[in-house]
N, C-alpha and C. Protein backbone atom coordinates (compact mmCIF):
# COMPACT_ATOMS: atom_id res chain seq x y z
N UNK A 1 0.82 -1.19 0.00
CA UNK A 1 0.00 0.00 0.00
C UNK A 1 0.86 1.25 0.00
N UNK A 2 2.24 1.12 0.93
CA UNK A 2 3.19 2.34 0.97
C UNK A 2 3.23 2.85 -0.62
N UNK A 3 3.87 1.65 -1.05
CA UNK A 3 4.95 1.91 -2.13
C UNK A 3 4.14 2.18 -3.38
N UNK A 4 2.70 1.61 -3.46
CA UNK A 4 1.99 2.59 -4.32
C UNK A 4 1.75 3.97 -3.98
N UNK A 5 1.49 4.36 -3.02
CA UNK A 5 1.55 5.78 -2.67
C UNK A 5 2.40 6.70 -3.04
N UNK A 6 3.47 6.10 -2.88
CA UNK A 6 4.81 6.85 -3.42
C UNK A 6 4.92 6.91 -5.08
N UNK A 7 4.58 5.54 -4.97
CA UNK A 7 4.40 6.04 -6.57
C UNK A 7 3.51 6.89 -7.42
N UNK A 8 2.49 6.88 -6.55
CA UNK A 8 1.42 7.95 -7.26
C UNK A 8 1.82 9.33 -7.07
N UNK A 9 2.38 9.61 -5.87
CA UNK A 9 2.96 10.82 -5.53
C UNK A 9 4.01 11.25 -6.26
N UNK A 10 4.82 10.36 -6.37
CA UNK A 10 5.97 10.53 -7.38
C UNK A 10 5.63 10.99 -9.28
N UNK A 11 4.44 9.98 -9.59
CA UNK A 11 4.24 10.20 -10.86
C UNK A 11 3.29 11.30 -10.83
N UNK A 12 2.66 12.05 -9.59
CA UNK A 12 1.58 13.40 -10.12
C UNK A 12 2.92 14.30 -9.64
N UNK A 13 3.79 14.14 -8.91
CA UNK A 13 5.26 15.18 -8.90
C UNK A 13 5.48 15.45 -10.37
N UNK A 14 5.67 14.40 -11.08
CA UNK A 14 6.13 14.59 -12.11
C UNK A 14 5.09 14.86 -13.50
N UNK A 15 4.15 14.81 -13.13
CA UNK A 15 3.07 15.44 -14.23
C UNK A 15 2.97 17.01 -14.04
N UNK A 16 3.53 17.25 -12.90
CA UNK A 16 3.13 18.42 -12.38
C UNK A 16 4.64 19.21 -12.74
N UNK A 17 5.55 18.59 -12.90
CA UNK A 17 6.95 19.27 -13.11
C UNK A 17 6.85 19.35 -14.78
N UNK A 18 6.28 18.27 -15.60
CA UNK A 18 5.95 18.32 -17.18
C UNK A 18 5.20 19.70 -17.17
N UNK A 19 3.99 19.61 -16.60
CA UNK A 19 2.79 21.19 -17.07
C UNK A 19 3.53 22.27 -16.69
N UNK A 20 4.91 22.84 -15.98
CA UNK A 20 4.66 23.75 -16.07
C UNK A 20 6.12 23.81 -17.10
N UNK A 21 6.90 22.91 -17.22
CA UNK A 21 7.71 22.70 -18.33
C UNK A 21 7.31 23.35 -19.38
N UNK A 22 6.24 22.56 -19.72
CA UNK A 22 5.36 22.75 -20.86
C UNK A 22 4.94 24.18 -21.33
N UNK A 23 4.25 24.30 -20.17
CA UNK A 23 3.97 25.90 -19.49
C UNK A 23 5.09 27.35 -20.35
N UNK A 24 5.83 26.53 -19.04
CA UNK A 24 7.10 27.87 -19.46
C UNK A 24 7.42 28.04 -21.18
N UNK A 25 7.41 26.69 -21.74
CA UNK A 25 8.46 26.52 -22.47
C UNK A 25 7.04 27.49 -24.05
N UNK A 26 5.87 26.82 -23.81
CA UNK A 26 5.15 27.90 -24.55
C UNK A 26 5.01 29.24 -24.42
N UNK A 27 5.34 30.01 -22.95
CA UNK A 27 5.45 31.28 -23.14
C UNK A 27 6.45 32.08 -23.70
N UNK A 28 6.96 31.35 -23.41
CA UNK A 28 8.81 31.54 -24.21
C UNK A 28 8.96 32.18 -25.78
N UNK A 29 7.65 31.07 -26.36
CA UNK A 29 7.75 30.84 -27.51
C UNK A 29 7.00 31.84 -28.21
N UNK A 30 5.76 31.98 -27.48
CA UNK A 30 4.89 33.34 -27.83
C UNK A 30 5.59 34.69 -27.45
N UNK A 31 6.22 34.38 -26.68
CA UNK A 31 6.96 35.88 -26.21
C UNK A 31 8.17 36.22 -27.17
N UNK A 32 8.83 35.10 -28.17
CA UNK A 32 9.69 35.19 -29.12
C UNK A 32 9.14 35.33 -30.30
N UNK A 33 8.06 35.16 -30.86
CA UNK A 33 7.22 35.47 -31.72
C UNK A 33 6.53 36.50 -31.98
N UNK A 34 6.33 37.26 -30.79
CA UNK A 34 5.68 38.81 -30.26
C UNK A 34 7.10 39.74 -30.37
N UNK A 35 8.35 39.32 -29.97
CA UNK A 35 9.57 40.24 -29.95
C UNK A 35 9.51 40.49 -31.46
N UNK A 36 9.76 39.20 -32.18
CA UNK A 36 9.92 39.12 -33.89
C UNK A 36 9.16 40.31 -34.43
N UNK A 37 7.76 39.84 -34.26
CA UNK A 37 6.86 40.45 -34.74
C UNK A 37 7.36 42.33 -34.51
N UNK A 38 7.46 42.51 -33.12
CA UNK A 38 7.47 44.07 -32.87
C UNK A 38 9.01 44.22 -33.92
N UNK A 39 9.92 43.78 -33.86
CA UNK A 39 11.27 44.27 -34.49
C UNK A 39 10.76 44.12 -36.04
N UNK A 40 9.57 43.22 -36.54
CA UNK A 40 9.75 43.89 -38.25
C UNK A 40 9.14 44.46 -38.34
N UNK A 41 8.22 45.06 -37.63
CA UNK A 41 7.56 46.69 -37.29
C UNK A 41 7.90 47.83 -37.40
N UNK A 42 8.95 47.58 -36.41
CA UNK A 42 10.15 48.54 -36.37
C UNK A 42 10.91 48.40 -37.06
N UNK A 43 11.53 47.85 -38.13
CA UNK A 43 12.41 47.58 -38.97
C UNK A 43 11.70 47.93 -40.31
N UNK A 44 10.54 47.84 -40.64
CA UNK A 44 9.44 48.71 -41.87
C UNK A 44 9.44 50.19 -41.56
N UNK A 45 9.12 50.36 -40.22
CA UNK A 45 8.55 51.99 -39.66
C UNK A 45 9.74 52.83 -40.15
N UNK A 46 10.98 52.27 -40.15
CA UNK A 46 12.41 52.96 -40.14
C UNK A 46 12.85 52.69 -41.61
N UNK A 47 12.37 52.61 -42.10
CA UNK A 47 12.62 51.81 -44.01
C UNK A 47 11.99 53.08 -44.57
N UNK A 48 12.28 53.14 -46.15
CA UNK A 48 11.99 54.38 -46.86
C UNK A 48 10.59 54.53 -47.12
N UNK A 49 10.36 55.20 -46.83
CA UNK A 49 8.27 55.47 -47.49
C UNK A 49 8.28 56.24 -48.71
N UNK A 50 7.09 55.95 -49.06
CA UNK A 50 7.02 55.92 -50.30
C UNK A 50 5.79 57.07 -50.66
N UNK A 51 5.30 57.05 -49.56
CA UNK A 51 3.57 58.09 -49.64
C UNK A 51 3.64 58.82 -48.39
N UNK A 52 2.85 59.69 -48.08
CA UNK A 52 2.46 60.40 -46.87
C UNK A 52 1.84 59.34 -46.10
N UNK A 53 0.95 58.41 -46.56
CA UNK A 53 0.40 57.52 -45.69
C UNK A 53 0.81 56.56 -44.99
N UNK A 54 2.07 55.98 -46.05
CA UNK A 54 3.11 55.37 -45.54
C UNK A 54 3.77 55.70 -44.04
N UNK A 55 4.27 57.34 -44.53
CA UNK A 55 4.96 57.90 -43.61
C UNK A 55 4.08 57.97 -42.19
N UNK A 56 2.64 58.52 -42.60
CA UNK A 56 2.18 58.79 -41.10
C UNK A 56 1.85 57.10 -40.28
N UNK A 57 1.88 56.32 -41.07
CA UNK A 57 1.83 54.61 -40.34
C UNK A 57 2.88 54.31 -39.85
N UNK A 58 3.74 54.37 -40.43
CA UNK A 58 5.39 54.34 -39.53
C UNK A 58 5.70 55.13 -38.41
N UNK A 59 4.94 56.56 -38.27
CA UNK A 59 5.18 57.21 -37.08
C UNK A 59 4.10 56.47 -36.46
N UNK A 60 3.55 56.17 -36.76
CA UNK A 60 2.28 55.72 -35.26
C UNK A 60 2.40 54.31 -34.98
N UNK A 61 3.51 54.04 -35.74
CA UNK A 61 4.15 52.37 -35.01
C UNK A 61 4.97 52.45 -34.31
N UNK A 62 6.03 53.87 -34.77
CA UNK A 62 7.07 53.41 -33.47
C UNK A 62 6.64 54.08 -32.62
N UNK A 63 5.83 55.16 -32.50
CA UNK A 63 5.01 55.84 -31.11
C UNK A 63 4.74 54.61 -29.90
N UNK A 64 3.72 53.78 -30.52
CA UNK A 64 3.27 52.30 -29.35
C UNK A 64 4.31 51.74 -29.74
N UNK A 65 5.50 51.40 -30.15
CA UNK A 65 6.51 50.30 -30.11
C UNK A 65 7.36 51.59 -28.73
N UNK A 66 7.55 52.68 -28.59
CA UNK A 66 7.90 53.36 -27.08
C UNK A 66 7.21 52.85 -26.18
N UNK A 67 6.44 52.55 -26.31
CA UNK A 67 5.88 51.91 -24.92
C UNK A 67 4.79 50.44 -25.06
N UNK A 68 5.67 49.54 -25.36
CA UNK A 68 5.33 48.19 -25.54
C UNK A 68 6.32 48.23 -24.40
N UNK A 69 4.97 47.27 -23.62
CA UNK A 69 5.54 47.44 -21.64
C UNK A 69 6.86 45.70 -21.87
N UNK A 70 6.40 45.14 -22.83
CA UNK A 70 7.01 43.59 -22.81
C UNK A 70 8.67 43.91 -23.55
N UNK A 71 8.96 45.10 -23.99
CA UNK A 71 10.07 45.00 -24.88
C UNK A 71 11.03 46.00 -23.92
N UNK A 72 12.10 45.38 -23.95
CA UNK A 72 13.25 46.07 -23.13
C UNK A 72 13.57 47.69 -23.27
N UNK A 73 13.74 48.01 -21.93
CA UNK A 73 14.28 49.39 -21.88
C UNK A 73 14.89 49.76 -23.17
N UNK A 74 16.25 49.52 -23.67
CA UNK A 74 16.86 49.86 -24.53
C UNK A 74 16.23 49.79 -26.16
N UNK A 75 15.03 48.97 -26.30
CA UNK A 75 14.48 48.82 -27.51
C UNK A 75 13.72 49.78 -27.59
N UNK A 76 12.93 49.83 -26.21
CA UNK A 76 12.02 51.25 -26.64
C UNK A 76 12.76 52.50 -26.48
N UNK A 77 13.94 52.67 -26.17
CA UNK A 77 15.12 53.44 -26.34
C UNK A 77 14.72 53.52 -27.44
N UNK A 78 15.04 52.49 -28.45
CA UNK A 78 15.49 52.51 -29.81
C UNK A 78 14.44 53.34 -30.78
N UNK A 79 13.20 52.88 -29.95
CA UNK A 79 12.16 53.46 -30.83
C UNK A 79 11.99 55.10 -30.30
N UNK A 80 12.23 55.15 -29.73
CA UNK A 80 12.22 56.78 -29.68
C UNK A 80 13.37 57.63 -29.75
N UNK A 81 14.56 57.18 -30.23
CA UNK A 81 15.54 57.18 -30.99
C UNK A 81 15.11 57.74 -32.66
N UNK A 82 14.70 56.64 -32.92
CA UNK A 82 14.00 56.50 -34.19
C UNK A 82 13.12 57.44 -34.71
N UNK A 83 12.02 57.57 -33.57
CA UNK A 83 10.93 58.30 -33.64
C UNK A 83 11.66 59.86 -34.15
N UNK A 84 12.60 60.30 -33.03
CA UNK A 84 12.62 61.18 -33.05
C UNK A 84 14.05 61.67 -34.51
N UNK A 85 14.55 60.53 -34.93
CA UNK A 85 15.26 60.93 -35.95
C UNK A 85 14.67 60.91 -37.78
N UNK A 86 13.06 60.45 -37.39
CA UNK A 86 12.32 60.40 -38.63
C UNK A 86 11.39 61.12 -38.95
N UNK A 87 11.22 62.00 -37.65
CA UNK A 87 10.21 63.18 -37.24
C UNK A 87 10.53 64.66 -37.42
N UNK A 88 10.15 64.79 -38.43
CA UNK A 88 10.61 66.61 -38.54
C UNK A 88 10.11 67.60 -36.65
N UNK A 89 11.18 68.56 -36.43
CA UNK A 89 10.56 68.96 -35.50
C UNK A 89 9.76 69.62 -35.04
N UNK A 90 8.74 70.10 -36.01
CA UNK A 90 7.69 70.64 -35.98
C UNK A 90 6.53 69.28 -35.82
N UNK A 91 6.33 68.09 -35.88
CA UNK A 91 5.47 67.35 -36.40
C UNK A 91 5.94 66.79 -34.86
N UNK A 92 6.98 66.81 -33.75
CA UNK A 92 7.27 65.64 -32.52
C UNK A 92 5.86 66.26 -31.69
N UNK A 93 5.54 65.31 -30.37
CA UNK A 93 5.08 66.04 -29.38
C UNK A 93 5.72 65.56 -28.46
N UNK A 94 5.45 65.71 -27.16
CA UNK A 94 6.15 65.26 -26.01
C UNK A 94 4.69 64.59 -25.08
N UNK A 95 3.55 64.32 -25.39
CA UNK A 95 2.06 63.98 -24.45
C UNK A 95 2.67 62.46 -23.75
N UNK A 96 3.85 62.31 -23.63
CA UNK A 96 3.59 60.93 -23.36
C UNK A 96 2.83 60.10 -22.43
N UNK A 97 1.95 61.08 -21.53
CA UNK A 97 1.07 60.20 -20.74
C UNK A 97 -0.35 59.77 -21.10
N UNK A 98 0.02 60.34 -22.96
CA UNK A 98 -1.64 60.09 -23.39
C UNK A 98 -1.41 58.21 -23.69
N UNK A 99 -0.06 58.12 -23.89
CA UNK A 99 -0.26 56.96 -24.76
C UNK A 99 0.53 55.32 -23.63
N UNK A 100 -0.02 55.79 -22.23
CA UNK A 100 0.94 54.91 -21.47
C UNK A 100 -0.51 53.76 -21.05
């Protein structure tokens, strides 16, 4: 009777060490797929335009790519880097608490 016990305990230990394996290992994956995604965003937004419409879609990508809460300090560095080297200075604002 022990030694089944243990074993059941042992094998839901280990179902339970798989799910969050599992777990982790899919957030990982969505969260590397979401980085991708934001960097060819940002890697179009910063590319040559071709129209005014172009242009004003590229500013209003890297605007929310500044404050995409999931992407590192230094990236959203990057994007307002960006922002501000593709932005004539009549056209910048500074509201940033409209868009937090």
């Amino acid at each position: 009777m022990e030694t089944a016990l243990t074993s059941a305990v042992i094998a839901a230990a280990a179902a339970i060490c798989a799910a969050v394996v599992s777990w982790f290992r899919a957030f990982q994956s969505r969260r590397a797929a979401d980085r991708e995604h934001a960097w060819r965003r940002f890697v179009w937004s910063i590319g040559d335009q071709r129209s005014k419409a172009e242009y004003d879609i590229s500013i209003a990508v890297l605007r929310e790519l500044e404050h995409v809460a999931w992407w590192s300090k230094s990236d959203r560095g990057l994007a307002t880097r960006a922002l501000r080297r593709v932005t004539p200075p009549d056209e910048r604002y500074d509201d940033r608490e409209e868009h937090r």
